[in-house]
Each structure stands twice: as structure tokens, then as C-alpha cells.
N, C-alpha and C. Protein backbone atom coordinates (compact mmCIF):
# COMPACT_ATOMS: atom_id res chain seq x y z
N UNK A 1 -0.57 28.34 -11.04
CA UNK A 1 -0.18 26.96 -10.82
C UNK A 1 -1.44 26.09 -10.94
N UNK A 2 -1.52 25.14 -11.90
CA UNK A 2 -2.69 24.16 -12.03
C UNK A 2 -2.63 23.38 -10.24
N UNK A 3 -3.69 22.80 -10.63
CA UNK A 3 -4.25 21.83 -9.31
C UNK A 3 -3.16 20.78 -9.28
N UNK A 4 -2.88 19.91 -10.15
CA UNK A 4 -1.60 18.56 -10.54
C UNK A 4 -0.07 19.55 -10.62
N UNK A 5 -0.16 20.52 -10.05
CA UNK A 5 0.97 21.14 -9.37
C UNK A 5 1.16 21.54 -8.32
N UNK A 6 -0.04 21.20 -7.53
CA UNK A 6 0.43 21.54 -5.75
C UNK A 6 0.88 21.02 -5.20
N UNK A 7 1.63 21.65 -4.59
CA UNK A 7 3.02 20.97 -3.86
C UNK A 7 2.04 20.15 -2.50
N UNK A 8 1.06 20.47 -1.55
CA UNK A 8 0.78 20.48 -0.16
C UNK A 8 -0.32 19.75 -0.95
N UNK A 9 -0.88 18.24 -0.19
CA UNK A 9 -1.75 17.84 -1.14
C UNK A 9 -2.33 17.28 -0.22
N UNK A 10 -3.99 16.28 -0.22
CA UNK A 10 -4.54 15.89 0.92
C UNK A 10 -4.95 16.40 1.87
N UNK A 11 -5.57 17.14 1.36
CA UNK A 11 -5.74 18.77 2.62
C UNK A 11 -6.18 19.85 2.47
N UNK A 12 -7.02 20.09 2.45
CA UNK A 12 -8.43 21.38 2.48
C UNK A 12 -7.15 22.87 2.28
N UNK A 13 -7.31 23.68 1.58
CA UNK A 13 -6.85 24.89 2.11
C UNK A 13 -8.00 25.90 2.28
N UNK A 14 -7.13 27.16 2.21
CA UNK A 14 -8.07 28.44 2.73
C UNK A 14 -9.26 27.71 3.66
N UNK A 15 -8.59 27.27 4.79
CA UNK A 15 -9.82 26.57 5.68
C UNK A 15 -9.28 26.48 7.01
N UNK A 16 -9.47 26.85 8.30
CA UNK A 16 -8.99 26.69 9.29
C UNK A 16 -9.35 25.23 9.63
N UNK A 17 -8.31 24.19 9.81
CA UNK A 17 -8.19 23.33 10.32
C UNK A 17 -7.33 22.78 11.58
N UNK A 18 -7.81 21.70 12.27
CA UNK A 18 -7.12 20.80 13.15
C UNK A 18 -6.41 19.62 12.92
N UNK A 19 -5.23 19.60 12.82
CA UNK A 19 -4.32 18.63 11.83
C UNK A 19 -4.96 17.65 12.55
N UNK A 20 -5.03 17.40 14.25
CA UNK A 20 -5.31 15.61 14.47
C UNK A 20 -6.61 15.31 13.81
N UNK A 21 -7.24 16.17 13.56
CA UNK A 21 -8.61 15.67 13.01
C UNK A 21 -8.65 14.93 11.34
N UNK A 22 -7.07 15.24 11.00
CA UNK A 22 -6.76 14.89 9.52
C UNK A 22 -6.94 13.80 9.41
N UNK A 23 -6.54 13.27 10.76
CA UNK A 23 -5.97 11.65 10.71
C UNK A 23 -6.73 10.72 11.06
N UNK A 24 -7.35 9.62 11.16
CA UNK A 24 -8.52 8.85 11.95
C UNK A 24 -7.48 7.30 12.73
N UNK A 25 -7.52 7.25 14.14
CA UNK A 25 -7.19 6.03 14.86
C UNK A 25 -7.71 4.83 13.95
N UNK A 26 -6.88 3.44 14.02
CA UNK A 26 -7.73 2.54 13.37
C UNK A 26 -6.90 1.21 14.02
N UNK A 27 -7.85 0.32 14.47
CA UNK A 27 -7.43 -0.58 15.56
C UNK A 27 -6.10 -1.25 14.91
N UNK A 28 -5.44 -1.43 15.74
CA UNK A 28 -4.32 -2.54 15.67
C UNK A 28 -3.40 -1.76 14.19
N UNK A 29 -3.44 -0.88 13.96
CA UNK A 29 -2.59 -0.09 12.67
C UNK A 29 -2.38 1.49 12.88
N UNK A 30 -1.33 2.01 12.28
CA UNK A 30 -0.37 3.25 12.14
C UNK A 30 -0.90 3.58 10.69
N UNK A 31 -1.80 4.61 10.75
CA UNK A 31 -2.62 5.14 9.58
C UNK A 31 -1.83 6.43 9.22
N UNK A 32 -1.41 6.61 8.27
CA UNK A 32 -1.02 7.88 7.80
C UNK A 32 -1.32 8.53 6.45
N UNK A 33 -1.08 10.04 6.74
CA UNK A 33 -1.66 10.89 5.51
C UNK A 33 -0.72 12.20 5.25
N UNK A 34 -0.41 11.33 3.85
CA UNK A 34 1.02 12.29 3.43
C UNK A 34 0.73 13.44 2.46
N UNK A 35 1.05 14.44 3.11
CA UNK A 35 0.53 15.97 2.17
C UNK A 35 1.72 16.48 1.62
N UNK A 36 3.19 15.98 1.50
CA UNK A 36 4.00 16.49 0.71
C UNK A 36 5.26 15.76 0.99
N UNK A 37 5.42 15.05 -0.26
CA UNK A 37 6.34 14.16 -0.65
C UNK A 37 7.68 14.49 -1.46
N UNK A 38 8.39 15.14 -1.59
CA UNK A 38 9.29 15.49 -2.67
C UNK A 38 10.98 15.33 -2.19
N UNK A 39 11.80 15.53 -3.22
CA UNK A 39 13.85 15.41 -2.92
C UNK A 39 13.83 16.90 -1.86
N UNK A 40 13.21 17.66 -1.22
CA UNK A 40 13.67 18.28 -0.13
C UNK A 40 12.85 18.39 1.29
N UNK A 41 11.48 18.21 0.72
CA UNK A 41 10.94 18.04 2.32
C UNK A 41 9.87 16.99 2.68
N UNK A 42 9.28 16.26 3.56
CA UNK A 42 8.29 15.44 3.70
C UNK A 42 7.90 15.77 4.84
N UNK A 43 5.91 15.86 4.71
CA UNK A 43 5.12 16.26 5.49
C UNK A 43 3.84 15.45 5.82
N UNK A 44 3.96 14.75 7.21
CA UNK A 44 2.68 13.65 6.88
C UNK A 44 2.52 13.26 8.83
N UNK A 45 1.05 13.24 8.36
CA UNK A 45 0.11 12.89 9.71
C UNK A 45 0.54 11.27 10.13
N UNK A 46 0.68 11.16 11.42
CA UNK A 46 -0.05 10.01 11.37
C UNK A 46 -1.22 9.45 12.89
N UNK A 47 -1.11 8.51 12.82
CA UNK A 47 -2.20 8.11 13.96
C UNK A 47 -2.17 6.87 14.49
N UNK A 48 -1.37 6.45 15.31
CA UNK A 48 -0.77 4.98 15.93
C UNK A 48 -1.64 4.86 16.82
N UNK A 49 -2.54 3.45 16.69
CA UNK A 49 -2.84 2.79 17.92
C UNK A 49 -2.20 2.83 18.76
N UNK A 50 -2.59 2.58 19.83
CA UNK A 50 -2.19 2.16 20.96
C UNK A 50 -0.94 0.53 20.87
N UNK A 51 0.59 0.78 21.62
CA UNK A 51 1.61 -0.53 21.05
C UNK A 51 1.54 -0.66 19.54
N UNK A 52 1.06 0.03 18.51
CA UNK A 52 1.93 0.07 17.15
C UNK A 52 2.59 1.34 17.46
N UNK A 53 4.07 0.69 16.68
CA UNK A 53 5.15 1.42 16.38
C UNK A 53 5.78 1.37 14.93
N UNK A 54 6.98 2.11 14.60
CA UNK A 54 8.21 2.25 13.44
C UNK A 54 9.08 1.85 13.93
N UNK A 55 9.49 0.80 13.75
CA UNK A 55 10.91 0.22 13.95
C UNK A 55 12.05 0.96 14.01
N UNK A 56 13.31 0.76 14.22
CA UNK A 56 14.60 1.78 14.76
C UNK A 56 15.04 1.87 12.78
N UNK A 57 15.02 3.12 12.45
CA UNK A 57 15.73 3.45 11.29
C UNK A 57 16.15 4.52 11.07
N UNK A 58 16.97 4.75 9.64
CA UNK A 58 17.53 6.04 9.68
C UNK A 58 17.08 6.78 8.66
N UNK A 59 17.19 8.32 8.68
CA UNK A 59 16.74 8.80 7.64
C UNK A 59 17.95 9.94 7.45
N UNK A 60 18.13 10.13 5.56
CA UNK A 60 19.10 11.13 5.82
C UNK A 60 18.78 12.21 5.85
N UNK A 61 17.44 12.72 6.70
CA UNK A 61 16.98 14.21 6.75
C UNK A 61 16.70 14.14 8.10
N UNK A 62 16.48 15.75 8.79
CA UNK A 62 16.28 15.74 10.20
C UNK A 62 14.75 15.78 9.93
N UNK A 63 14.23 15.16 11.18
CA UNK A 63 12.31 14.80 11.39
C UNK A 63 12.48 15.21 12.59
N UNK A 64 11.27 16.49 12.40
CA UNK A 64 10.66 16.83 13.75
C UNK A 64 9.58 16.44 13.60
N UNK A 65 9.06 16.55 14.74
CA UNK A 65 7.85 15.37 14.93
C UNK A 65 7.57 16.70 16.12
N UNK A 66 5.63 16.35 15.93
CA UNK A 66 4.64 17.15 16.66
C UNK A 66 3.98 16.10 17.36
N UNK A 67 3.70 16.17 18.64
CA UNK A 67 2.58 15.33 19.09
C UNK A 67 1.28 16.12 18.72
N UNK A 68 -0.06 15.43 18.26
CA UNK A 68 -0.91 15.96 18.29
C UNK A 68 -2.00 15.92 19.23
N UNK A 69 -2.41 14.39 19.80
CA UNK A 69 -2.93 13.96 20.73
C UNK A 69 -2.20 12.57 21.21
N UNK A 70 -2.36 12.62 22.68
CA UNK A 70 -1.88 11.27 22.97
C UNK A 70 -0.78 11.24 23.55
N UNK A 71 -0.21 9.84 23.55
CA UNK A 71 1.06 10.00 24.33
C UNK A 71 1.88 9.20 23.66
N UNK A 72 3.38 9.82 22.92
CA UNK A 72 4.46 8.55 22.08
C UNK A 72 5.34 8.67 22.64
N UNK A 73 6.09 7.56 22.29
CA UNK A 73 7.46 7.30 22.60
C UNK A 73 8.40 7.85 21.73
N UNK A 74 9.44 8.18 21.37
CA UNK A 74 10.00 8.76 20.76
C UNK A 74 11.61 8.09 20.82
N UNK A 75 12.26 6.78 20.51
CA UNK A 75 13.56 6.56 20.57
C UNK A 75 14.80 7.05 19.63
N UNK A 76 15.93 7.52 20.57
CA UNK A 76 16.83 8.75 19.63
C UNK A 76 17.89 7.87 19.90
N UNK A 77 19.04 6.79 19.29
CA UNK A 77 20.10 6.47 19.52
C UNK A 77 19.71 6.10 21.07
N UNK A 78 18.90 4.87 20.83
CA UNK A 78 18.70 4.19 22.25
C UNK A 78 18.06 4.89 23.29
N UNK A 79 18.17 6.28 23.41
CA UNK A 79 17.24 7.15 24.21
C UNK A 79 16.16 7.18 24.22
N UNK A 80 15.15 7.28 24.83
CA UNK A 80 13.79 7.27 25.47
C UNK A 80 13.34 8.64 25.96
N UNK A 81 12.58 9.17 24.53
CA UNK A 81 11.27 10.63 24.98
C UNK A 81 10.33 9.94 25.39
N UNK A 82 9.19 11.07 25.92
CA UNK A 82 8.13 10.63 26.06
C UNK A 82 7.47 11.70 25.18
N UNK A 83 6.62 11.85 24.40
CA UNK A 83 6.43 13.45 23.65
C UNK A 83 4.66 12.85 24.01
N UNK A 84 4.27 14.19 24.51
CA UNK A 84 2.63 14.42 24.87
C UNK A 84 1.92 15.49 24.13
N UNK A 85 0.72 15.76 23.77
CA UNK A 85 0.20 17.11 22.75
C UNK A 85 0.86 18.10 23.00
N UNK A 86 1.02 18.75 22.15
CA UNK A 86 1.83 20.18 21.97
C UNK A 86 3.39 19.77 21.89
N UNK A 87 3.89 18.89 22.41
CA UNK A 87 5.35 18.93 22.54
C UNK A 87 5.80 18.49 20.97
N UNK A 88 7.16 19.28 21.04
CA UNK A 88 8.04 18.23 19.60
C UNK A 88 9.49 18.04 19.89
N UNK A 89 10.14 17.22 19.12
CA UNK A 89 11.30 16.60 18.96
C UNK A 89 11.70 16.59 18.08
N UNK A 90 13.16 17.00 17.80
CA UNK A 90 13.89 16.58 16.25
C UNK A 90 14.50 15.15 16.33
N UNK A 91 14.27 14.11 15.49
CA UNK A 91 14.98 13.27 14.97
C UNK A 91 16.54 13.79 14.18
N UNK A 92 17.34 13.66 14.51
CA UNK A 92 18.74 14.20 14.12
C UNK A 92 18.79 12.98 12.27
N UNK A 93 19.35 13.51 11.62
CA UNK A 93 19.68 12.59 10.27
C UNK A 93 20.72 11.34 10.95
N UNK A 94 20.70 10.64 10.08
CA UNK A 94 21.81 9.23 9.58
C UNK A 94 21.62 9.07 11.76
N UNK A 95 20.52 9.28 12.17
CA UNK A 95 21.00 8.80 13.97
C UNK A 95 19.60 7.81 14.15
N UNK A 96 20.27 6.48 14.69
CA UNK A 96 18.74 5.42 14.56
C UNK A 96 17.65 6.17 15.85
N UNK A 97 16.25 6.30 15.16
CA UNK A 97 15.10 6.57 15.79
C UNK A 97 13.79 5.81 15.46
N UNK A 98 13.05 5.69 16.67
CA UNK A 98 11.83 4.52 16.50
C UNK A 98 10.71 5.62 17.08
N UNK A 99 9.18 5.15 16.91
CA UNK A 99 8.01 5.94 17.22
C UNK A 99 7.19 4.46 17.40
N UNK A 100 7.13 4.65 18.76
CA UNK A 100 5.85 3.99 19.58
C UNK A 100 4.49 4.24 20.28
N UNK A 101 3.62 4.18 19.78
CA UNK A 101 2.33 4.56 20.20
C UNK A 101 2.07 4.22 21.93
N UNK A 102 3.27 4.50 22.44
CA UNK A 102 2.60 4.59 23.89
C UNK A 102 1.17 4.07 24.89
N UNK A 103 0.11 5.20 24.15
CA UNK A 103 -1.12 5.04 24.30
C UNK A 103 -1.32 6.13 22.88
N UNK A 104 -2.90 5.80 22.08
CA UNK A 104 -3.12 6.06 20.66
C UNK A 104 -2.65 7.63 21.24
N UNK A 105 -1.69 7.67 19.69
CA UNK A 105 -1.07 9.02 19.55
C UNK A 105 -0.83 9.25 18.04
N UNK A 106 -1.18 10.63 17.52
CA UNK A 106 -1.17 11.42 16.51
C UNK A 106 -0.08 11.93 16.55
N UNK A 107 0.22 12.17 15.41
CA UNK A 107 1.59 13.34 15.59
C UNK A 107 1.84 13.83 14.01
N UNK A 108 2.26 14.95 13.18
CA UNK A 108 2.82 15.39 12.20
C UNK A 108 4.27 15.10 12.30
N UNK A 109 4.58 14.57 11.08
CA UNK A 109 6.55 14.46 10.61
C UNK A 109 6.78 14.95 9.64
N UNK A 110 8.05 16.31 10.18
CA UNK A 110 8.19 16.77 8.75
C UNK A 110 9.44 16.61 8.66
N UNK A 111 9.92 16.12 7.71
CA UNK A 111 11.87 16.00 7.51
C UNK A 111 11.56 16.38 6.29
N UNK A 112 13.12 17.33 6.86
CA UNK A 112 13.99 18.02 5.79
C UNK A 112 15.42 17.51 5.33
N UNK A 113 15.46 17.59 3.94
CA UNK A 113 16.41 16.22 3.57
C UNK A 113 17.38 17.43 2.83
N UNK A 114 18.73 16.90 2.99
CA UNK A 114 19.45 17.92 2.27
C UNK A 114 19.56 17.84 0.82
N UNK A 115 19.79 19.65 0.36
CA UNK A 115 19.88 19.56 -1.11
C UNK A 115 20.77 19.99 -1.41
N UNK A 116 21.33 19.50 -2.78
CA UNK A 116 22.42 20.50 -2.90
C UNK A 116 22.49 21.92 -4.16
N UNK A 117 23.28 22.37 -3.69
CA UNK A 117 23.30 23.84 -4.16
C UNK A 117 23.28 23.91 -6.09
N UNK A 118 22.72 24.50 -6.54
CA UNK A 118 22.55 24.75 -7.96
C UNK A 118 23.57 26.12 -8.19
């Protein structure tokens, strides 16, 4: 597989890494870094100040979400997580969910979007 065919992109391999370290805080903005974009899965860092958030939307794939450092909010159909390092949460598909930087928080999102059968 050439290089302009890797699927996982933005991102060191054969290298032991620390995903929050992928990401860098940056005042007053929700910085993110997307390593795989495609019609079945999406995989991407991000790093919310402190009070930046994602507005309530829907997606038609389920998103679990990793805290990496920090502390987020996590809204599921009006419900209220709190997700802290190490913890995760699935975002359910087509169900409105928001991500609030609590206090500055990292986290990985990976949704899986449905495909259909060949």
C-alpha cells in the first residue's frame, strides 16, 4: 500500500504514543486532529478549552467518545454526563448530543456510520 493510501493519517506509527499529547489546548478554541475520515468510520482528537463546546446535533453513526484529560460534559437527548480521563460514552445515532469543555478536556471520537451490504 503506497503512503497516499493510508487509511490512519496524522499520526506517527510503529511508535508508542499518548493520544492527548496528539492534540495541543489553544485558548478560547476546540482544536482538532482527524486521522481517519471515510463512508464507514471517523477517528479524531480533540482538545476544548475550557466553556468551548459542539452544539446539540445529530449524527447518523454511533460516537464513542474517550476522555483523555480533563473534565467534559457530554449531552445525550437532554441528559447530562460528566466523562473524566479514562472514562467513555457512546453517542447513540440520529439521538441529539452536545460536548462541552467543562474544564480544558481532550477526548478521541470515533463514529461508526452504517454501511450497506455488497
Amino acid at each position: 500500500m503506497s503512503e497516499d493510501q493510508t487509511i490512519l493519517k496524522n499520526i506517527n506509527k510503529a511508535e508508542v504514543l499518548e493520544l492527548k499529547e496528539q492534540v495541543s489546548y489553544m485558548d478560547h478554541q476546540i482544536v482538532s486532529r482527524t486521522l481517519v475520515q471515510n463512508e464507514s468510520v471517523s477517528i479524531t482528537l480533540f482538545a476544548f478549552d475550557k466553556d468551548e463546546e459542539i452544539s446539540s446535533h445529530e449524527s447518523t453513526g454511533d460516537a464513542f467518545v474517550t476522555c483523555l484529560d480533563g473534565t467534559g460534559e457530554i449531552t445525550i437527548d437532554q441528559e447530562v454526563f460528566i466523562l473524566k480521563e479514562g472514562q467513555s460514552i457512546v453517542m447513540p445515532a440520529k439521538h441529539p448530543h452536545a460536548v462541552f469543555g467543562k474544564d480544558k478536556f481532550k477526548m478521541v471520537l470515533v463514529v461508526v456510520f452504517p454501511t450497506k451490504l455488497k
